[in-house]
Protein backbone atom coordinates (compact mmCIF):
# COMPACT_ATOMS: atom_id res chain seq x y z
CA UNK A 1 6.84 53.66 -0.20
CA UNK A 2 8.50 50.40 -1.23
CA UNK A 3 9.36 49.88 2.52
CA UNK A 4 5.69 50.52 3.63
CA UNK A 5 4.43 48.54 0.70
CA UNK A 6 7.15 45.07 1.91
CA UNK A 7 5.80 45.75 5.80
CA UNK A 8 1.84 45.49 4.63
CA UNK A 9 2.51 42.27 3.28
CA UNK A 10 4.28 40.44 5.53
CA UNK A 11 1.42 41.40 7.87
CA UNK A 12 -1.31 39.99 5.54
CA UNK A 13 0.78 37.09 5.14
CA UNK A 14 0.92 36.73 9.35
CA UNK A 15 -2.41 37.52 9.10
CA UNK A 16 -3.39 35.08 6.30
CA UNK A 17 -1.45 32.11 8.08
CA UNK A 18 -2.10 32.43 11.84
CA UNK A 19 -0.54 28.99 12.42
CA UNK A 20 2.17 29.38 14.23
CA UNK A 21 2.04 31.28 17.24
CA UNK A 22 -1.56 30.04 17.68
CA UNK A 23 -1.41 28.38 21.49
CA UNK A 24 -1.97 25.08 22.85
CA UNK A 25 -4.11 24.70 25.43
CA UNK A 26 -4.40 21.52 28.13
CA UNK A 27 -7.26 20.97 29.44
CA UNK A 28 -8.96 19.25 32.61
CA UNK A 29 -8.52 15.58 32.07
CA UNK A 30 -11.95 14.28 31.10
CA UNK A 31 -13.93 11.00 32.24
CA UNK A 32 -16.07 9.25 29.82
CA UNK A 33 -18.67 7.58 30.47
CA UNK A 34 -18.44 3.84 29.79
CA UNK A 35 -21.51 3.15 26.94
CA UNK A 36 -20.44 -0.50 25.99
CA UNK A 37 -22.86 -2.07 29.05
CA UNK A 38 -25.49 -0.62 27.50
CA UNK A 39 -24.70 -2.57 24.20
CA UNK A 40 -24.30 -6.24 25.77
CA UNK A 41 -27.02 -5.72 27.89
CA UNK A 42 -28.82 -5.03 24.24
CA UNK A 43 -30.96 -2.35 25.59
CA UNK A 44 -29.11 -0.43 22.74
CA UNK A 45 -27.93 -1.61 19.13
CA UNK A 46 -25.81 0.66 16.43
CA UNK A 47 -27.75 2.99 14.63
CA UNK A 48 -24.49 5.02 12.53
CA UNK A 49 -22.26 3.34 10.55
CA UNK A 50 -20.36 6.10 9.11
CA UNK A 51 -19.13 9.19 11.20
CA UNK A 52 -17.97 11.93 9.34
CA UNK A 53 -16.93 15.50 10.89
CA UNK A 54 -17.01 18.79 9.30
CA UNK A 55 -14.88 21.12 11.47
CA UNK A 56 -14.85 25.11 11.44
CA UNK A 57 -11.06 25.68 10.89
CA UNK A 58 -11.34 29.40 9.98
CA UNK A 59 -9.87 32.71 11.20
CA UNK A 60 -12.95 33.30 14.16
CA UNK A 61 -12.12 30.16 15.88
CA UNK A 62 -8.70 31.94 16.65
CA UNK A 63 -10.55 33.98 19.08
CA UNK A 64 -10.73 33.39 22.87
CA UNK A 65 -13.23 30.80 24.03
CA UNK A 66 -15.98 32.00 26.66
CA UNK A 67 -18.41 29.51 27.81
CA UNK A 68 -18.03 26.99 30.82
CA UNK A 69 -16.96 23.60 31.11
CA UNK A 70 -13.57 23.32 28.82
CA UNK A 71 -11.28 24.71 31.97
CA UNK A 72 -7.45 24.94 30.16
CA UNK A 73 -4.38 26.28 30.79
CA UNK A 74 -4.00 28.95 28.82
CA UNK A 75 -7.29 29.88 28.17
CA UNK A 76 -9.08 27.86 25.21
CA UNK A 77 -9.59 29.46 21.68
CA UNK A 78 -13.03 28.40 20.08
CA UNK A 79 -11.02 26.24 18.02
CA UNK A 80 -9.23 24.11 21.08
CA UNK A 81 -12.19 23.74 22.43
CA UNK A 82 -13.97 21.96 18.87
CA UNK A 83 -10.65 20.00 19.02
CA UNK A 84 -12.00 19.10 23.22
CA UNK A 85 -15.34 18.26 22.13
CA UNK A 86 -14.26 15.75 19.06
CA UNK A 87 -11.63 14.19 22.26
CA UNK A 88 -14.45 14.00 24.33
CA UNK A 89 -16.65 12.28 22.03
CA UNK A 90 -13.78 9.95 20.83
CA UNK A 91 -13.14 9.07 24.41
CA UNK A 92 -17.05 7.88 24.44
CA UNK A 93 -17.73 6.20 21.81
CA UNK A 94 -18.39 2.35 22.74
CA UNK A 95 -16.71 -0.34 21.08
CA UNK A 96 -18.67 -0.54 17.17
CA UNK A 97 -17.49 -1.00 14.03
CA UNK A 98 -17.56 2.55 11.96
CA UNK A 99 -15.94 4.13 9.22
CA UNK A 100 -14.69 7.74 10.10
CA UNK A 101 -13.19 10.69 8.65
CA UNK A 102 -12.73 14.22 9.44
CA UNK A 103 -12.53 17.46 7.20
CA UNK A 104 -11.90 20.74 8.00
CA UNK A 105 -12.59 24.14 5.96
CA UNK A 106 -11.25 27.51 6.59
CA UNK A 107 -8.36 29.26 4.02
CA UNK A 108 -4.79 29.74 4.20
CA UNK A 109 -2.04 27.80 5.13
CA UNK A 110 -3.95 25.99 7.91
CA UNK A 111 -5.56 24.12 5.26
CA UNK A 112 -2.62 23.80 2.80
CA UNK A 113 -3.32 26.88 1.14
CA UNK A 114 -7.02 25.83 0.42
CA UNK A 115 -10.47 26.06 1.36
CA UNK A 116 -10.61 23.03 2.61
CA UNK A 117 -8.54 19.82 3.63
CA UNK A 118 -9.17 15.99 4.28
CA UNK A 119 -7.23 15.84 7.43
CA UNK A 120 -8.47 12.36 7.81
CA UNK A 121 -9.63 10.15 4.80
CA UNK A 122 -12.31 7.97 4.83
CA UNK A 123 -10.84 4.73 7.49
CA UNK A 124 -11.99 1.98 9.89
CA UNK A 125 -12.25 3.77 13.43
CA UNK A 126 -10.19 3.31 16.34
CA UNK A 127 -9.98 5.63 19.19
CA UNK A 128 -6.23 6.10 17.94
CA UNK A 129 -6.53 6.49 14.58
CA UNK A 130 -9.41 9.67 15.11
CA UNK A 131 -7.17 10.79 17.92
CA UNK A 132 -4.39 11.02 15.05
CA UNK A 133 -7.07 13.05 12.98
CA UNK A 134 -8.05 15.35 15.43
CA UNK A 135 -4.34 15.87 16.28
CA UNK A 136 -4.12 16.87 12.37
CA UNK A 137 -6.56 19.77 13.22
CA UNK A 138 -3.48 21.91 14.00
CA UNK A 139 -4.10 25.89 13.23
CA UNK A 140 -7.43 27.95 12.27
CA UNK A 141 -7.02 30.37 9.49
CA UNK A 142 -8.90 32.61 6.64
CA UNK A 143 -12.63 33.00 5.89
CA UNK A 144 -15.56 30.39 6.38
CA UNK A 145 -16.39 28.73 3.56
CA UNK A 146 -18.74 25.76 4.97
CA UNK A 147 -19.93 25.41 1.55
CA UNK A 148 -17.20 24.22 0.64
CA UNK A 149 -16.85 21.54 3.55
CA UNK A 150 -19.98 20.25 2.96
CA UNK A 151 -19.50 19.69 -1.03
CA UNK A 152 -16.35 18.01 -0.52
CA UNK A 153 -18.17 15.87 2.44
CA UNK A 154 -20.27 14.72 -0.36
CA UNK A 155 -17.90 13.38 -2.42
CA UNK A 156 -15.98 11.95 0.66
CA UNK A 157 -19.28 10.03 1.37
CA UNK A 158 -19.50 8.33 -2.07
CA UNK A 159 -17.95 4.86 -1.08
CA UNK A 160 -19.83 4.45 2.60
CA UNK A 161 -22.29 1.67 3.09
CA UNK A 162 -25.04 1.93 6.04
CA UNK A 163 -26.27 5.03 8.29
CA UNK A 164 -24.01 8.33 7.70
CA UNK A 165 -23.72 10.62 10.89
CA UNK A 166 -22.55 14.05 9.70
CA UNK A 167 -20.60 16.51 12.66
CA UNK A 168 -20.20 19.90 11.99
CA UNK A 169 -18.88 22.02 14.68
CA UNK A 170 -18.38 25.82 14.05
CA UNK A 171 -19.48 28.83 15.51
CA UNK A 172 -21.67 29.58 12.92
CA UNK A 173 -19.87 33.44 12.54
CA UNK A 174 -19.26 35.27 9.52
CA UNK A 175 -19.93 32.62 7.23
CA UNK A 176 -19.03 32.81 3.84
CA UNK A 177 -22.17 31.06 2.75
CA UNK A 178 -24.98 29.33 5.03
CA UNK A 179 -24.41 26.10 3.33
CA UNK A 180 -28.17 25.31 2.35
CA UNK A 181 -27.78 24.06 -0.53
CA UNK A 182 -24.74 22.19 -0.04
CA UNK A 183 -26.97 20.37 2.29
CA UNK A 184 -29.36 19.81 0.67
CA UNK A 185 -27.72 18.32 -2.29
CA UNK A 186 -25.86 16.40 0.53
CA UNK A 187 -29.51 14.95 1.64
CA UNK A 188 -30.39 14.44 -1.72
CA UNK A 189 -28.03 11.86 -2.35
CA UNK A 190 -27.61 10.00 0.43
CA UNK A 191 -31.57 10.38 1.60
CA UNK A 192 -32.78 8.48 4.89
CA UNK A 193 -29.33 7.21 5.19
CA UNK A 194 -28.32 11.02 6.69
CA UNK A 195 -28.15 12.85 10.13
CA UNK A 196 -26.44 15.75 10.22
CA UNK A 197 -25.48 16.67 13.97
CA UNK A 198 -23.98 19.79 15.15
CA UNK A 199 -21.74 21.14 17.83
CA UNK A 200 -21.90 25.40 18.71
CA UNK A 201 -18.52 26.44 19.61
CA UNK A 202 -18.92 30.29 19.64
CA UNK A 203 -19.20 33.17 22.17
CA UNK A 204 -22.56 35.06 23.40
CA UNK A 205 -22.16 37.67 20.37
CA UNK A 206 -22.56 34.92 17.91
CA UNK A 207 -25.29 32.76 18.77
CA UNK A 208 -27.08 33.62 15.58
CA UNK A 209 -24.49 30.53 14.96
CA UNK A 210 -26.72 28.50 16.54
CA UNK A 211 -29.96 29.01 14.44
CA UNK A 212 -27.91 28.63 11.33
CA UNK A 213 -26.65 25.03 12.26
CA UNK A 214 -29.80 23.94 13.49
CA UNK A 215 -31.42 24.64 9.86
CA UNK A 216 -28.90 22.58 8.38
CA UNK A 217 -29.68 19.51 10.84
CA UNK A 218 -33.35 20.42 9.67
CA UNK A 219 -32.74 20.04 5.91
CA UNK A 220 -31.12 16.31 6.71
CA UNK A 221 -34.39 15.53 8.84
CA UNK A 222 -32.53 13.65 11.13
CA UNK A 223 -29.83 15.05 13.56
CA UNK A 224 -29.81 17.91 15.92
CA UNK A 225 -27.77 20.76 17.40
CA UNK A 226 -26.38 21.45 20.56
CA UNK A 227 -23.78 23.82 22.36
CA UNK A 228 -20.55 22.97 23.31
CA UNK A 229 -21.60 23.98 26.77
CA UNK A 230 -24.70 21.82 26.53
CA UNK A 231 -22.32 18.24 26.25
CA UNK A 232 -19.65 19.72 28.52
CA UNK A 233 -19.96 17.29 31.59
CA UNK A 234 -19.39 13.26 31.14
CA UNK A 235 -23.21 12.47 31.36
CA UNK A 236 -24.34 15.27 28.54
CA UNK A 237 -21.70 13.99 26.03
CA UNK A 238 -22.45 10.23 26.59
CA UNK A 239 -26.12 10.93 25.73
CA UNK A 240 -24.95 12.99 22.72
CA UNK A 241 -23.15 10.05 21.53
CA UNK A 242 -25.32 7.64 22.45
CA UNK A 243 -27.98 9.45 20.35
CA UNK A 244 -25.91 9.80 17.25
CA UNK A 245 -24.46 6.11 17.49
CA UNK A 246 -27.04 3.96 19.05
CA UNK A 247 -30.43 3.18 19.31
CA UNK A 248 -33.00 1.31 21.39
CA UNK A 249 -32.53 -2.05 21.25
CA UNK A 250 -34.22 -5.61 23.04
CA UNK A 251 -32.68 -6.12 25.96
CA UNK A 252 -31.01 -9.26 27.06
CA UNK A 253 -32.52 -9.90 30.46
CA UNK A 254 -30.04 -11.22 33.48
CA UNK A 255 -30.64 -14.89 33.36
CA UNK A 256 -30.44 -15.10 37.11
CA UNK A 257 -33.10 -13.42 37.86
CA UNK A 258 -35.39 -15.57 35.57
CA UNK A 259 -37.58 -18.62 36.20
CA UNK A 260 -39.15 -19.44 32.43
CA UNK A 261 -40.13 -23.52 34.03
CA UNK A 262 -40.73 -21.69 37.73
CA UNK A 263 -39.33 -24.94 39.07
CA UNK A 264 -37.34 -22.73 41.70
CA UNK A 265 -33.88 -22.93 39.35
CA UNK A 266 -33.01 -20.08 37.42
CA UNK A 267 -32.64 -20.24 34.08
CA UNK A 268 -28.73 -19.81 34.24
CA UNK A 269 -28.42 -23.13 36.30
CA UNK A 270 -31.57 -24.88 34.96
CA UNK A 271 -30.47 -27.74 32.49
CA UNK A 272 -33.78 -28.83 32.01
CA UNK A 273 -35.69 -25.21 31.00
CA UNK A 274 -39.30 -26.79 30.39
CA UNK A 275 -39.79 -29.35 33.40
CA UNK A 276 -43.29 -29.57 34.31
CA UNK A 277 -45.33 -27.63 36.46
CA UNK A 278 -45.08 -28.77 40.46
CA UNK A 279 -42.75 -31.78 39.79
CA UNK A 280 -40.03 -32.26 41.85
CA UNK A 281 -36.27 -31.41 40.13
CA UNK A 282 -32.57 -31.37 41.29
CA UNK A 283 -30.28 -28.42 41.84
CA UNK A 284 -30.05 -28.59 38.13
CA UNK A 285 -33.60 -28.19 37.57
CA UNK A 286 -34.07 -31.64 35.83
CA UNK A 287 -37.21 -33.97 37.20
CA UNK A 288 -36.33 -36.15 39.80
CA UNK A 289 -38.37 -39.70 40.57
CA UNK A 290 -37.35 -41.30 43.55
CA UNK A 291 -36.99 -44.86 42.87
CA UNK A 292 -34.55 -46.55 45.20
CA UNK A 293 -32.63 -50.64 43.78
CA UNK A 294 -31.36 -53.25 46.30
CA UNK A 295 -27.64 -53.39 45.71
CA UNK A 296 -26.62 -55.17 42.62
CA UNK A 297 -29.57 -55.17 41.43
CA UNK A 298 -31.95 -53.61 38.60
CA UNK A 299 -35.12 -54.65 39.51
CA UNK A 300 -38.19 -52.18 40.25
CA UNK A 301 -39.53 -52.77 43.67
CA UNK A 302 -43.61 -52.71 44.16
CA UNK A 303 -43.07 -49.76 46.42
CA UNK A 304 -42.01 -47.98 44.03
CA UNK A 305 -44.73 -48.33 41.48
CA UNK A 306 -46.65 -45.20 42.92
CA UNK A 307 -44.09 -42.57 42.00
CA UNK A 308 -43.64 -44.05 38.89
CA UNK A 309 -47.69 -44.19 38.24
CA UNK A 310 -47.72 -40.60 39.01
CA UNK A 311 -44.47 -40.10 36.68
CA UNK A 312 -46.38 -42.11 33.91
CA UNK A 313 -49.98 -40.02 33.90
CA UNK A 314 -48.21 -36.95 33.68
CA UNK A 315 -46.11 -38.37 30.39
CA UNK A 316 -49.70 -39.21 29.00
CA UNK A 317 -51.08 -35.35 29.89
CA UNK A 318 -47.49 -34.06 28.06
CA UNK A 319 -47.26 -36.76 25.44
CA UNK A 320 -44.85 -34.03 23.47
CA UNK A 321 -42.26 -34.45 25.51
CA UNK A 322 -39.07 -35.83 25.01
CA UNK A 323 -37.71 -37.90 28.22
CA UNK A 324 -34.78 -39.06 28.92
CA UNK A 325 -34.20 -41.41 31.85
CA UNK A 326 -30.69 -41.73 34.02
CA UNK A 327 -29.98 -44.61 36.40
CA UNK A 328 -27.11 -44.57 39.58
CA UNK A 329 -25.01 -46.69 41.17
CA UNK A 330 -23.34 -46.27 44.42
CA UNK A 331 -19.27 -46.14 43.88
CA UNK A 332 -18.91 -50.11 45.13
CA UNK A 333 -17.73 -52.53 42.22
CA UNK A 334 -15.50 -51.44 38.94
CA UNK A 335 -16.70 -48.30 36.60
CA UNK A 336 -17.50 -50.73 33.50
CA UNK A 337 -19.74 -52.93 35.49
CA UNK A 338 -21.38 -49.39 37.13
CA UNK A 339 -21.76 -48.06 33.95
CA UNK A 340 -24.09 -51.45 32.86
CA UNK A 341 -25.99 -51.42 35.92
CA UNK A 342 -26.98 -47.70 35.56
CA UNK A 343 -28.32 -48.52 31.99
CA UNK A 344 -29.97 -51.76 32.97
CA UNK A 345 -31.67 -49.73 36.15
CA UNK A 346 -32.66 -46.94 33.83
CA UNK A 347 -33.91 -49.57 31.11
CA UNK A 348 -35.88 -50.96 33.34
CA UNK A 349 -37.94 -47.78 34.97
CA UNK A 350 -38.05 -46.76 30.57
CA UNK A 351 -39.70 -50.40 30.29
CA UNK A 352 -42.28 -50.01 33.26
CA UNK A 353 -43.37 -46.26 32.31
CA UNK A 354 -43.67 -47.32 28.64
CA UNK A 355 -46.39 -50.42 29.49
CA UNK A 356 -48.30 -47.33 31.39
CA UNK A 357 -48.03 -44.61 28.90
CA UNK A 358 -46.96 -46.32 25.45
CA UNK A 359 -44.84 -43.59 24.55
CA UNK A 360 -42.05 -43.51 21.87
CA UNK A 361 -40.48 -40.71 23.56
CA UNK A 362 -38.36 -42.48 26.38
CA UNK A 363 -35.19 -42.87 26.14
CA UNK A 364 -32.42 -44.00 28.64
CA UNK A 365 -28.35 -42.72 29.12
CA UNK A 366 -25.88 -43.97 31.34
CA UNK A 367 -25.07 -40.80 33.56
CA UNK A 368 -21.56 -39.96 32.80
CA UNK A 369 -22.46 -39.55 29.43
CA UNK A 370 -25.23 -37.51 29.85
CA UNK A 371 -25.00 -34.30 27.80
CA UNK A 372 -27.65 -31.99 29.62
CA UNK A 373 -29.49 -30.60 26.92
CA UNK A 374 -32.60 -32.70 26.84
CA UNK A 375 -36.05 -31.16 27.61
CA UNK A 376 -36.89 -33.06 30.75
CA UNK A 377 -34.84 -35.76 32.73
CA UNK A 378 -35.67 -38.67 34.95
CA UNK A 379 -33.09 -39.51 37.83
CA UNK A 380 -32.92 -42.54 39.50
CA UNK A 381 -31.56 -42.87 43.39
CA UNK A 382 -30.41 -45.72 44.62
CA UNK A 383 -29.52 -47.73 47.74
């Protein structure tokens, strides 16, 4: 009897365990959709702050996995496959700030002889430091006891600041408890703030699973369920995460293809962004006013005082304006003595257009100097 009695519980203590000849399983290699585009194009903006999983490490998830789209060598258990899913979804998370942490329940020595274990605390996420939680997730073991994921969640959550995503992946099987009202003390305390999210890892005989998460992503108010089979390919999972992570945003429009002055410049060339309608400009979008000097010389010639007549009633129809005036020399002659002539030129087109318009807002700039951030810009050719 002893004998029989010694045999019996070595078995429930294999049994109770089920760590160590659980197998490993490699799977396809997986390609993530890029989602940081969609971030510095601003289309989308980050909606969670905090990302915090709740992971079914309990004695069902030992069993063989049988849905599509986690192909592995050997065959996936449920549990490999929620271990997959939280790879997958690390692969494709963009580049944000978050705080993340993952928690498993279960019983047994997969969890440290508990019913549930902190296999990451609360941290700043990288894609390596929840790649070292995940790798934490290590055996399955014992009953379910959600409950008891969730109330510990709640406690983990205590410090966060911002939106809270919540994760839970399971298969929703045998439960020891449904985990209402661990949820809904969960949503009590952290209110608006929380989504709760889940992820169906379970076979055809369990999908009851399924209407059992969903209610707890209905208690939060904000979050929703899918299958594992559901987020499978690249494109599925990137939405998934996209919808947990981001949210629509304004986007930033391509420059390039923009025209705010439609002077013919676009806006990432255009140096002078609010030139007048139907005035002539440069290649850098900046009003041009053809006013040719003799050489040497700073003087306005009569044939000349059309364009600048024109230039002068439409100051007075834009008085507002701020106008800055450049004048040119050919390269003949020393830089200083350029440098002079320019000014004097440009004084001297500022002095005529003033007697016509009266307007404080003309002022003049030696062209090297120029720094092109003025509203609209007068250049002066030369001979």
């Amino acid at each position: 009897m002893q004998k029989i009695l010694i045999t019996v519980a070595s078995i429930a203590a294999l049994l109770l365990s089920g760590c160590a000849s659980q197998p490993i399983s490699t799977f396809e290699t997986f390609h993530a959709q890029d989602l940081n585009g969609l971030l510095s194009s601003g289309q989308y903006v980050q909606k969670a702050d905090n990302f915090f999983v709740i992971n079914d490490s309990s004695g069902s998830m030992r069993d063989e996995y049988m849905g599509i789209g986690y192909p592995a060598q050997p065959d996936p258990t449920k549990f490999s496959v929620e271990k997959e899913v939280l790879n997958r979804i690390n692969q494709t998370i963009p580049d944000i700030k978050l705080t993340s942490s993952i928690r498993s329940f279960g019983f047994g020595k997969c969890l440290s002889g508990g019913f549930t274990q902190l296999n990451q605390a609360p941290t700043s996420y990288s894609k390596s430091t929840f790649g070292s939680g995940i790798d934490s997730l290590t055996c399955a073991s014992g009953g379910s006891p959600i409950q008891n994921g969730i109330d510990e969640t709640n406690k983990d959550l205590s410090a966060t600041a911002g939106n809270i995503a919540v994760l839970i992946l399971s298969d929703g099987h045998d439960l020891d408890s449904d985990g209402v009202k661990e949820l809904q003390s969960l949503k009590q305390a952290y209110g608006d703030r929380l989504c709760v999210y889940s992820v169906w890892v379970g076979n055809a005989e369990e999908r009851s699973g399924i209407t059992l998460l969903n209610q707890l992503s209905n208690i939060a108010g904000c979050g929703y369920g899918v299958t594992a089979d559901n987020i499978s390919s690249p494109e599925n999972m990137a939405n998934f995460v996209k919808s947990i992570f981001l949210k629509a945003g304004t986007p930033v429009a391509d420059c390039s293809t923009l025209d705010g002055d439609k002077d013919g410049v676009n806006d990432c060339n255009d140096r002078c962004p609010t030139t007048l309608p139907g005035v002539p400009v440069s290649v850098l979008g900046c009003w041009i006013v053809d006013v040719k000097f003799d050489n040497d010389s700073a003087v306005v010639k009569p044939e000349y005082f059309g364009n600048l007549d024109n230039t002068a009633k439409a100051i007075n129809e834009h008085p507002e304006l701020q106008i800055e005036i450049q004048g040119h020399t050919s390269k003949t002659g020393g830089f200083q003595y350029n440098m002079e002539l320019s000014e004097r030129r440009a004084i001297a087109v500022k002095d005529y257009l003033v007697e016509k318009t009266h307007s404080p807002n003309l002022t003049t700039r030696a062209p090297i100097t120029v720094a092109y951030n003025c509203k609209l810009m007068v250049n002066l050719n030369y001979l």
